[in-house]
PDB file of N, CA and C in Angstrom:
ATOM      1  N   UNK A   1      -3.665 -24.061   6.276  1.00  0.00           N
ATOM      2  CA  UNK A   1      -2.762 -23.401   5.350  1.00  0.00           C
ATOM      3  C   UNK A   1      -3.566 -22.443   4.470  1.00  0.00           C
ATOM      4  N   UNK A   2      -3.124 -21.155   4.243  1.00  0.00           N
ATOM      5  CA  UNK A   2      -3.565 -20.119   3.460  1.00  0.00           C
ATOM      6  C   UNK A   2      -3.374 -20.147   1.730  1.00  0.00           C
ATOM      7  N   UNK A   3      -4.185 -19.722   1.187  1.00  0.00           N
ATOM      8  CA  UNK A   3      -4.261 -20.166  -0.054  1.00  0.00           C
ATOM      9  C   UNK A   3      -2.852 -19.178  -0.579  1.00  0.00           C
ATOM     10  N   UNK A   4      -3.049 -17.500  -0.227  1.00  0.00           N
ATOM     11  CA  UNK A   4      -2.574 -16.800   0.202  1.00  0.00           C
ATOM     12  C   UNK A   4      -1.883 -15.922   1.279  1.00  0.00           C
ATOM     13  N   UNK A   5      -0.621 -16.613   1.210  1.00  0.00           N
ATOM     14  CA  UNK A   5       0.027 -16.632   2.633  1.00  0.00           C
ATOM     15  C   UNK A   5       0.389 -14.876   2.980  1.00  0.00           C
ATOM     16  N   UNK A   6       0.533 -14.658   1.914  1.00  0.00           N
ATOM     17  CA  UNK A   6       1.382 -13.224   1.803  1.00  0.00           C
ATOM     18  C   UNK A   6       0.235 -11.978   1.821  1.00  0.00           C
ATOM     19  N   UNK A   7      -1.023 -12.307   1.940  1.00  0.00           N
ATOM     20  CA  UNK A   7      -2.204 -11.438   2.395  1.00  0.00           C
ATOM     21  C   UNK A   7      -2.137 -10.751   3.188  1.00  0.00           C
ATOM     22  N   UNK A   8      -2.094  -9.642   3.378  1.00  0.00           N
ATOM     23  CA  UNK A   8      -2.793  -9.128   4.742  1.00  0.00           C
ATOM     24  C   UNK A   8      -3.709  -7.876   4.116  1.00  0.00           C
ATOM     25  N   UNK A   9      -4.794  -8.003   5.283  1.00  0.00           N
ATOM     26  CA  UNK A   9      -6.352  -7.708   5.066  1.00  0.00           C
ATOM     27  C   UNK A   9      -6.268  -6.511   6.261  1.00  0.00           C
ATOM     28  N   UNK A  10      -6.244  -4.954   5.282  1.00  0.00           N
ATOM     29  CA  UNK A  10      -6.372  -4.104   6.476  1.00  0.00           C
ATOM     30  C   UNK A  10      -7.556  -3.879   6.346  1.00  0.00           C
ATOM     31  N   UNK A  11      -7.460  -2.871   7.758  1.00  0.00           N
ATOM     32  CA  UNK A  11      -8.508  -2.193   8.343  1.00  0.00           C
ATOM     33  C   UNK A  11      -8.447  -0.679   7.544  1.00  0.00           C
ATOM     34  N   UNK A  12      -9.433   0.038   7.382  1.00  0.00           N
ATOM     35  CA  UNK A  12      -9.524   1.812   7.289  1.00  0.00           C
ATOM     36  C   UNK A  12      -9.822   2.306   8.168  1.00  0.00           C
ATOM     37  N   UNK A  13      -8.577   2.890   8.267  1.00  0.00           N
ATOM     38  CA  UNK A  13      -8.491   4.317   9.692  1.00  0.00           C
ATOM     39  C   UNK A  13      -9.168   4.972   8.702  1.00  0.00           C
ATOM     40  N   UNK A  14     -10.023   6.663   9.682  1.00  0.00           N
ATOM     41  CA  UNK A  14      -9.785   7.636   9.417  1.00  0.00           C
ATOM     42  C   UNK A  14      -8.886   8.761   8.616  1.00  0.00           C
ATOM     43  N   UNK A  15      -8.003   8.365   9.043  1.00  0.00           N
ATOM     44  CA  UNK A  15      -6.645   9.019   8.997  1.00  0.00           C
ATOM     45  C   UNK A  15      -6.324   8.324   7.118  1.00  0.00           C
ATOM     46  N   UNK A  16      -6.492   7.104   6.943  1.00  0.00           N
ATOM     47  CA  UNK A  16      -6.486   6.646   5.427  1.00  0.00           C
ATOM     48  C   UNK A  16      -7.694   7.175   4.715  1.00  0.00           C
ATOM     49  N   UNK A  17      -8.837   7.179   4.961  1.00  0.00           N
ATOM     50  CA  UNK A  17      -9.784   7.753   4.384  1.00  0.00           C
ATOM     51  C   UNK A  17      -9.366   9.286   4.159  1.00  0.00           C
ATOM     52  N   UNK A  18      -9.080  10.188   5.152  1.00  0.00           N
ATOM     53  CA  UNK A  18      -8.281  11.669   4.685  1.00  0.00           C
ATOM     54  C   UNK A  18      -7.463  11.654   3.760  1.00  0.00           C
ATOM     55  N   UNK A  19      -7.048  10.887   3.728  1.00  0.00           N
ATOM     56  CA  UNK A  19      -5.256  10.803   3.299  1.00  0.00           C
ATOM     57  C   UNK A  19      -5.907  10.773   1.604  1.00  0.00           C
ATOM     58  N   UNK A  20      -6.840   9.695   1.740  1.00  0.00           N
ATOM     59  CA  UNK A  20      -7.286   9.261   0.069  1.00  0.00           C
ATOM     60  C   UNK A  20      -8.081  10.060  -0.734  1.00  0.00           C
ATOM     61  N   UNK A  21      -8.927  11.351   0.098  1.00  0.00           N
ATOM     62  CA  UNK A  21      -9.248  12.605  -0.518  1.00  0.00           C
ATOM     63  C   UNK A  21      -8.734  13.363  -0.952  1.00  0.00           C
ATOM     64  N   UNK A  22      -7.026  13.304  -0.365  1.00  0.00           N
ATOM     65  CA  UNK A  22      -5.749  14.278  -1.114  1.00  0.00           C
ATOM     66  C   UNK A  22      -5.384  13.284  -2.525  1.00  0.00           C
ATOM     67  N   UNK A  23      -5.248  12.208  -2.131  1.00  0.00           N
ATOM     68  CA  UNK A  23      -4.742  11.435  -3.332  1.00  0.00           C
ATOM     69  C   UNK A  23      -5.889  11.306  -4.441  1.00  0.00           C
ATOM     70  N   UNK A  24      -7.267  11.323  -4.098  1.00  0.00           N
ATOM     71  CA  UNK A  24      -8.128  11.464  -5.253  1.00  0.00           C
ATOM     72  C   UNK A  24      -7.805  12.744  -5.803  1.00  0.00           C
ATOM     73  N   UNK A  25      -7.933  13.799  -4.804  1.00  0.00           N
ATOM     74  CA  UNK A  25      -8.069  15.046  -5.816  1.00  0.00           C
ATOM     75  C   UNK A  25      -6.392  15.382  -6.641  1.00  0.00           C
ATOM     76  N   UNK A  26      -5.602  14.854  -6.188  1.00  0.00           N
ATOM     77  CA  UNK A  26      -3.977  15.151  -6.516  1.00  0.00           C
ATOM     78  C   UNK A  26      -3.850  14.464  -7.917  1.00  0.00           C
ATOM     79  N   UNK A  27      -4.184  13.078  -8.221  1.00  0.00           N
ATOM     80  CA  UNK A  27      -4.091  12.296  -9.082  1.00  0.00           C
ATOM     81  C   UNK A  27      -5.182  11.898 -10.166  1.00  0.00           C
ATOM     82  N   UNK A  28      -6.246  12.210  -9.792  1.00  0.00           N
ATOM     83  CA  UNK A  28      -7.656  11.586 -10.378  1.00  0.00           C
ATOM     84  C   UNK A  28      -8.117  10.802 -10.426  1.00  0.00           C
ATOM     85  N   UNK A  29      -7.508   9.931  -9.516  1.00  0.00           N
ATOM     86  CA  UNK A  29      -8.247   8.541  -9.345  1.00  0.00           C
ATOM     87  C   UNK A  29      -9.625   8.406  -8.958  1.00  0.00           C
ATOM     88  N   UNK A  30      -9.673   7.172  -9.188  1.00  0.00           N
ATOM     89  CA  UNK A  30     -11.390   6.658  -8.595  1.00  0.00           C
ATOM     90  C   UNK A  30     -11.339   6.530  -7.005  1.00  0.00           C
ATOM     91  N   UNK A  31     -12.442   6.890  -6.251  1.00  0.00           N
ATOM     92  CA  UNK A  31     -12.455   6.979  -4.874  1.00  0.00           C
ATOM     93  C   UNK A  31     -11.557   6.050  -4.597  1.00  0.00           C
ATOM     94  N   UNK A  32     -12.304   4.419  -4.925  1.00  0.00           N
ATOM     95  CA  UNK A  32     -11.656   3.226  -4.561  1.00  0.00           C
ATOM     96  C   UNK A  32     -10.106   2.684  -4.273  1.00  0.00           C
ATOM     97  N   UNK A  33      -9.859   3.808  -5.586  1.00  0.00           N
ATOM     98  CA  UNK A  33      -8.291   3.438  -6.326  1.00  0.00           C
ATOM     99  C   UNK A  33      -7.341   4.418  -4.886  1.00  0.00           C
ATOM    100  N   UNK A  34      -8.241   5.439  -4.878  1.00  0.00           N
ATOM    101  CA  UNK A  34      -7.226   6.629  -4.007  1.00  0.00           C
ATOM    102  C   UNK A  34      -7.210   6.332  -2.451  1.00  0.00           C
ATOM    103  N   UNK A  35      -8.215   5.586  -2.284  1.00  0.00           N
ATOM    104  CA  UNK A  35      -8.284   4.526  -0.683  1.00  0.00           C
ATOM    105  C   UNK A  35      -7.167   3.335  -0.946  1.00  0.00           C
ATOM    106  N   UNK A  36      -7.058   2.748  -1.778  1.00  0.00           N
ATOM    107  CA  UNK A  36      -6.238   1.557  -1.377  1.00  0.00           C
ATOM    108  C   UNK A  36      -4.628   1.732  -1.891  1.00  0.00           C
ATOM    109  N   UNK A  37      -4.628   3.240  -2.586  1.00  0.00           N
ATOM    110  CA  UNK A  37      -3.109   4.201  -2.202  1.00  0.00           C
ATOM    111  C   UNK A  37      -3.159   4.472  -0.938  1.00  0.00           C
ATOM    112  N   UNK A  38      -4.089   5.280   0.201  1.00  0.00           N
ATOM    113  CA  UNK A  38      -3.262   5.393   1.396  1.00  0.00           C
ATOM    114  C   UNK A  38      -3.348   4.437   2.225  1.00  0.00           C
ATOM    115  N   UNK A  39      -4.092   3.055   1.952  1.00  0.00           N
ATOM    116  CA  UNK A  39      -3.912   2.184   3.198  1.00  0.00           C
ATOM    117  C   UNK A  39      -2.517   1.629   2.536  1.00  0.00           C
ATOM    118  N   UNK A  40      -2.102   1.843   1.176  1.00  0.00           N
ATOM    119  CA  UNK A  40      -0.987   0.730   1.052  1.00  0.00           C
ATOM    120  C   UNK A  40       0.204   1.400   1.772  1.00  0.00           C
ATOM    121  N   UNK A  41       0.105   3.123   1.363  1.00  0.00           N
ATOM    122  CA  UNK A  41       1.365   3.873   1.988  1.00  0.00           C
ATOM    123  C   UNK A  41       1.336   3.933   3.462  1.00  0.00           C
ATOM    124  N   UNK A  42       0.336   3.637   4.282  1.00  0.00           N
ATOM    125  CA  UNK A  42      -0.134   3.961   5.724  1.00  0.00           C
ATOM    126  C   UNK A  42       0.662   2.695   6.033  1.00  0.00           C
ATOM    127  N   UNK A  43       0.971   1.620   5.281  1.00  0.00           N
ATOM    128  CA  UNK A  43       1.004   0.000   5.843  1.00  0.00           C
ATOM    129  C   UNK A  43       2.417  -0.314   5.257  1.00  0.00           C
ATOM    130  N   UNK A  44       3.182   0.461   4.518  1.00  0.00           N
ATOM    131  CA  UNK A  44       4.383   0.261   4.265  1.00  0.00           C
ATOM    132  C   UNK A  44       4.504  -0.368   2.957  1.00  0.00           C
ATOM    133  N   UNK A  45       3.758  -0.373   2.052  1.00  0.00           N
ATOM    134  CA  UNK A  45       3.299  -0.992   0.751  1.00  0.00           C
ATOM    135  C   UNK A  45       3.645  -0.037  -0.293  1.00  0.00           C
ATOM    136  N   UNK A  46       4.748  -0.236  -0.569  1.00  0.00           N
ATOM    137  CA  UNK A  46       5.038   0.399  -2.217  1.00  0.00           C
ATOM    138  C   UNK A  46       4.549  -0.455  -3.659  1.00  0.00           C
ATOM    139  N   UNK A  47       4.480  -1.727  -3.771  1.00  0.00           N
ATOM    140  CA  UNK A  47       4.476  -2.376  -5.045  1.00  0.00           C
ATOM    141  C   UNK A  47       2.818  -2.747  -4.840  1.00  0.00           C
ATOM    142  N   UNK A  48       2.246  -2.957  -5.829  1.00  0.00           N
ATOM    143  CA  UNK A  48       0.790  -3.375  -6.326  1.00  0.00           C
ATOM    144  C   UNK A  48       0.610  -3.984  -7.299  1.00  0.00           C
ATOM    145  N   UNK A  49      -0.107  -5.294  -7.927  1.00  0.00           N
ATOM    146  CA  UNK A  49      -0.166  -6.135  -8.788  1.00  0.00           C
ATOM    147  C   UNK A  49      -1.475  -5.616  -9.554  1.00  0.00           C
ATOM    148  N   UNK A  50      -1.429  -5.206 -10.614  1.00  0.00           N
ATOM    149  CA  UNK A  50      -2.665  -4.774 -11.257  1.00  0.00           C
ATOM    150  C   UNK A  50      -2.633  -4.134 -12.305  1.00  0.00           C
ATOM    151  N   UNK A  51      -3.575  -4.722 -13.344  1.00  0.00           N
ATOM    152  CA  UNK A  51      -3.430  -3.887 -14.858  1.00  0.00           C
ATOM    153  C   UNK A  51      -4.079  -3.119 -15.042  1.00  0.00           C
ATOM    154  N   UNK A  52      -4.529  -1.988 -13.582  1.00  0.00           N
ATOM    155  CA  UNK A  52      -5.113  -0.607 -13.674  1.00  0.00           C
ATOM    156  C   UNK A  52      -3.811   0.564 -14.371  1.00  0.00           C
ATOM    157  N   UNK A  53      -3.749   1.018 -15.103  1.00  0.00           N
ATOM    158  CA  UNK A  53      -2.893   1.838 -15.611  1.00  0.00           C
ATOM    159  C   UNK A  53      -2.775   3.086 -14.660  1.00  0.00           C
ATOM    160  N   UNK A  54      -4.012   3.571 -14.102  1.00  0.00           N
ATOM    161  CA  UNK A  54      -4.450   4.902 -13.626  1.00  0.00           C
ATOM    162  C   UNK A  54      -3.449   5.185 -12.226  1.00  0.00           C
ATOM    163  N   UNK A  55      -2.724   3.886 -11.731  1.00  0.00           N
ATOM    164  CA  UNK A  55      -2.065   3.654 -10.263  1.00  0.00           C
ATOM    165  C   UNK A  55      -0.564   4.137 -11.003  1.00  0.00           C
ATOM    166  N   UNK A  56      -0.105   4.680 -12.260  1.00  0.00           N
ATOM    167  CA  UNK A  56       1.409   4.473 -12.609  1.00  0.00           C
ATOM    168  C   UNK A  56       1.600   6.092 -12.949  1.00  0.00           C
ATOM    169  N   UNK A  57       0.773   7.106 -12.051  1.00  0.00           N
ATOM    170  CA  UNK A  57       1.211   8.751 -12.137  1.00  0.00           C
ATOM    171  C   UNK A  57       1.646   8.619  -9.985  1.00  0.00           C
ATOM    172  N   UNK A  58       1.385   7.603  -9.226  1.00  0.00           N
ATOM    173  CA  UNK A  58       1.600   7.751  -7.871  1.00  0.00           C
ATOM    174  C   UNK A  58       2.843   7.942  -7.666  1.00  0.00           C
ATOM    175  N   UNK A  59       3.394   8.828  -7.231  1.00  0.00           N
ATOM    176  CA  UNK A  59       4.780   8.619  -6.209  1.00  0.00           C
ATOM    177  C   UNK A  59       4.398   7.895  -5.560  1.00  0.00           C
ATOM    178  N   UNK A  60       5.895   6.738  -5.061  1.00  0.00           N
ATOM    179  CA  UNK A  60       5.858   6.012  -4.157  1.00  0.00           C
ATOM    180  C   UNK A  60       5.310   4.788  -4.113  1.00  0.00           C
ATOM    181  N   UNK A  61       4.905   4.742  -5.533  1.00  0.00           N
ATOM    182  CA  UNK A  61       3.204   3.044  -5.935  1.00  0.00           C
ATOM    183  C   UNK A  61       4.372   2.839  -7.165  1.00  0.00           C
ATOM    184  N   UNK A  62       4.693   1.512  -6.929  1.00  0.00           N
ATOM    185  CA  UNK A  62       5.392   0.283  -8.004  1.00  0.00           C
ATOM    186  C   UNK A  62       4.049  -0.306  -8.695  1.00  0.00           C
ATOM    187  N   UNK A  63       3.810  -0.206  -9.624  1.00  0.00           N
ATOM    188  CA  UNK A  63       2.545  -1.225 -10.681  1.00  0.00           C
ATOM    189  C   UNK A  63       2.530  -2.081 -10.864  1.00  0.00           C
ATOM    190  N   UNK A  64       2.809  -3.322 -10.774  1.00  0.00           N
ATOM    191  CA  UNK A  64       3.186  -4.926 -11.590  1.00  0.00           C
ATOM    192  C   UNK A  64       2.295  -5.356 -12.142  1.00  0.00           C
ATOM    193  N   UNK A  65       2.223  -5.488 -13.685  1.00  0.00           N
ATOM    194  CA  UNK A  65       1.264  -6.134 -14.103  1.00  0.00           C
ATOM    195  C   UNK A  65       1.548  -7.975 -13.707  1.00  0.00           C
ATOM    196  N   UNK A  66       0.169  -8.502 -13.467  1.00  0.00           N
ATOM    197  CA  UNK A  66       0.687  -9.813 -12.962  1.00  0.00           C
ATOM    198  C   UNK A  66       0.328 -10.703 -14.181  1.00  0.00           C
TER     199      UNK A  66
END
């Protein structure tokens, strides 16, 4: 049994790494931050749990502080 059932652990395409050079330079995020915007949009992921503020200028990214 998973501690975290509701995990899933992607991979980085290419194609997400591109994607996250538009979203760094579009938004100003931190490399990190603008990679795990396009694997979430690449993977069908609108909502994100996190009290990064910097994720709440994204179209398309829900924030939840948890």
């Amino acid at each position: 049994m998973s501690i975290l059932p509701n995990l899933k652990i992607c991979e980085v395409s290419p194609r997400q790494l591109s994607n996250s050079f538009e979203i760094y330079s579009k938004h100003g995020l931190k490399p990190r931050d603008a990679l795990h915007i396009a694997t979430m949009l690449e993977n069908g992921v609108s909502t994100m749990l996190s009290f990064d503020k910097d994720f709440d200028g994204v179209k398309g990214i829900e924030r939840i502080e948890p």
